[in-house]
Protein backbone atom coordinates (compact mmCIF):
# COMPACT_ATOMS: atom_id res chain seq x y z
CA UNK A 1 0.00 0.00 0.00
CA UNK A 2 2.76 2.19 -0.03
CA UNK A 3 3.29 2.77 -3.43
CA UNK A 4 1.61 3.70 -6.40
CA UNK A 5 0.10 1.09 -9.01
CA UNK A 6 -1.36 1.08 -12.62
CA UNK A 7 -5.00 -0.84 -12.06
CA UNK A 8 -5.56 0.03 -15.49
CA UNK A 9 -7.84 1.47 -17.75
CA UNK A 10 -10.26 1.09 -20.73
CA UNK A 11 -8.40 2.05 -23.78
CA UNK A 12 -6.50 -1.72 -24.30
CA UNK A 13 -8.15 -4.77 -24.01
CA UNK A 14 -5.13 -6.10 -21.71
CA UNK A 15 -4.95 -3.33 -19.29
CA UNK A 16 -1.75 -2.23 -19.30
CA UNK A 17 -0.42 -2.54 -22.75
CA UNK A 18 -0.98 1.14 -23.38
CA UNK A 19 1.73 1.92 -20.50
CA UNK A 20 5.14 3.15 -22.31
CA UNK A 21 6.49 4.14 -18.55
CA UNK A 22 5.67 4.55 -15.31
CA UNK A 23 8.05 6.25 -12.41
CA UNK A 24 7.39 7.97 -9.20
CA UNK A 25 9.88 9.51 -6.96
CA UNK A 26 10.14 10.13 -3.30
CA UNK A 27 8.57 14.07 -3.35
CA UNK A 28 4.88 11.56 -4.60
CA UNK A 29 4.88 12.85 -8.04
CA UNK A 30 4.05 10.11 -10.27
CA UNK A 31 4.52 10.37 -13.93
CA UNK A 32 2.47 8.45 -16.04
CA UNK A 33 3.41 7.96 -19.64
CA UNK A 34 0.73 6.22 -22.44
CA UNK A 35 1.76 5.14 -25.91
CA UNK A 36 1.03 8.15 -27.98
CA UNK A 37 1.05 6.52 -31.61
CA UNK A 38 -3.10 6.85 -32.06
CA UNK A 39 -5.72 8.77 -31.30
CA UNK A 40 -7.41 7.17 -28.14
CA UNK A 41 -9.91 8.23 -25.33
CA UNK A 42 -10.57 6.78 -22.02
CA UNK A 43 -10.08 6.41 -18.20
CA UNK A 44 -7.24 5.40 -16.60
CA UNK A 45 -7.18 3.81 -12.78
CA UNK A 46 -4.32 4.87 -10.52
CA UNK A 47 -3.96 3.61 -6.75
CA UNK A 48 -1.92 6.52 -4.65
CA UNK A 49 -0.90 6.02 -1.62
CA UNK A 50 -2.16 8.90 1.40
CA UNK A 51 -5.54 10.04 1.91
CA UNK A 52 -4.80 13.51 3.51
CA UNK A 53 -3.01 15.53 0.85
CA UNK A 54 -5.14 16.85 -2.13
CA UNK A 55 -4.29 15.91 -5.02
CA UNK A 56 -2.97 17.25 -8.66
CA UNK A 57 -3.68 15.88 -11.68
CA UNK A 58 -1.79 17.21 -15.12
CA UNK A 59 -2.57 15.15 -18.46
CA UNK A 60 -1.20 16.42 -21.64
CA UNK A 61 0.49 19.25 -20.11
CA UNK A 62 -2.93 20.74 -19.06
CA UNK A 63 -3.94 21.28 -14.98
CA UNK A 64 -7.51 20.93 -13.83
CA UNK A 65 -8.41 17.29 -15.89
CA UNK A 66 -11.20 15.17 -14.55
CA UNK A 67 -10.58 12.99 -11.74
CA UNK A 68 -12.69 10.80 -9.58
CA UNK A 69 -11.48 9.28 -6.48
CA UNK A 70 -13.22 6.09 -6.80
CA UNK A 71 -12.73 4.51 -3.60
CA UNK A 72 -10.57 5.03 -0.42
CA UNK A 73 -8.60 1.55 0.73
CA UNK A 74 -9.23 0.33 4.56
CA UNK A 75 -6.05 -0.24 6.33
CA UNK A 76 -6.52 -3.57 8.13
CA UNK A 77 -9.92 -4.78 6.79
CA UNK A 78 -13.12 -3.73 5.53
CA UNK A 79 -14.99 -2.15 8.86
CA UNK A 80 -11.58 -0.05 9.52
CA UNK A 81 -11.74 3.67 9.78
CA UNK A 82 -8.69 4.24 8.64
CA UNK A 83 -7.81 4.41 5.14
CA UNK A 84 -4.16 3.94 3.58
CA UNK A 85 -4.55 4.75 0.11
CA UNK A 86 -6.99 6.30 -3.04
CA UNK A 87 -7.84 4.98 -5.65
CA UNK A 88 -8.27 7.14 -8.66
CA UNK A 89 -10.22 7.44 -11.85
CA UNK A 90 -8.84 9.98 -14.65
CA UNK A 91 -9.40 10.72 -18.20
CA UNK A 92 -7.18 11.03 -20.70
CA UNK A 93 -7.07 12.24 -24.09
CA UNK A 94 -4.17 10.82 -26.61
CA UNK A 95 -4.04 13.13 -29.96
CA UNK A 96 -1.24 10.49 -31.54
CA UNK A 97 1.11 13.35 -32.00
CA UNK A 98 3.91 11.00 -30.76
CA UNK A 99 5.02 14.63 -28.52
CA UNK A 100 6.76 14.41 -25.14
CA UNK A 101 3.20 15.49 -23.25
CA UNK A 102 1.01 13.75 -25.76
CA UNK A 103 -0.67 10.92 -23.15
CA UNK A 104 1.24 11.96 -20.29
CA UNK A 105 -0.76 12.18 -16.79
CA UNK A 106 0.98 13.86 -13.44
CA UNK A 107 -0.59 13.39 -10.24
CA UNK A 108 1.05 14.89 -7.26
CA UNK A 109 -0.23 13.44 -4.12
């Protein structure tokens, strides 16, 4: 739980094909990169770790994209109170332009 994860998402049929990399460092910025070669629309699913700090999402470049926070995990078991983690719902928009922010998605957290 205390790291980030790719769930995945509904642009590929295997969920988690469309990943070209996938890095987070110690600060909890996550960088997100999709394979830009086509056009493509869709959500991806992120889990983050934390549940108190508010969260930034960037995709393409662009601040302010839609994200959901789907669900919050329990720590310890379903009627726990206390929650070690979010898990997040966000779109994304891939123009195929094959750019460096083409299908890219920050979330600080």
């Amino acid at each position: 739980p205390g790291r980030p994860q790719y769930i995945g998402s509904d642009m590929h049929f295997t969920c988690g094909f469309e990943v070209r990399a996938f890095h987070c460092d110690a600060a909890g910025t996550l960088d997100v990169h999709l394979k830009n070669d086509l056009k493509r629309a869709g959500y991806i699913f992120l889990y983050v770790p934390g549940c108190t700090n508010d969260i930034e999402v960037t995709v393409n470049g662009e601040a302010g994209q839609e994200v959901e926070v789907m669900a919050m995990t329990p720590q310890g078991g379903l009627k726990s109170v206390a929650h070690v983690g979010r898990v997040l719902k966000i779109w994304v928009v891939i123009h195929g332009m094959r750019s460096e922010e083409d299908g890219k998605v920050t979330v600080k957290f």
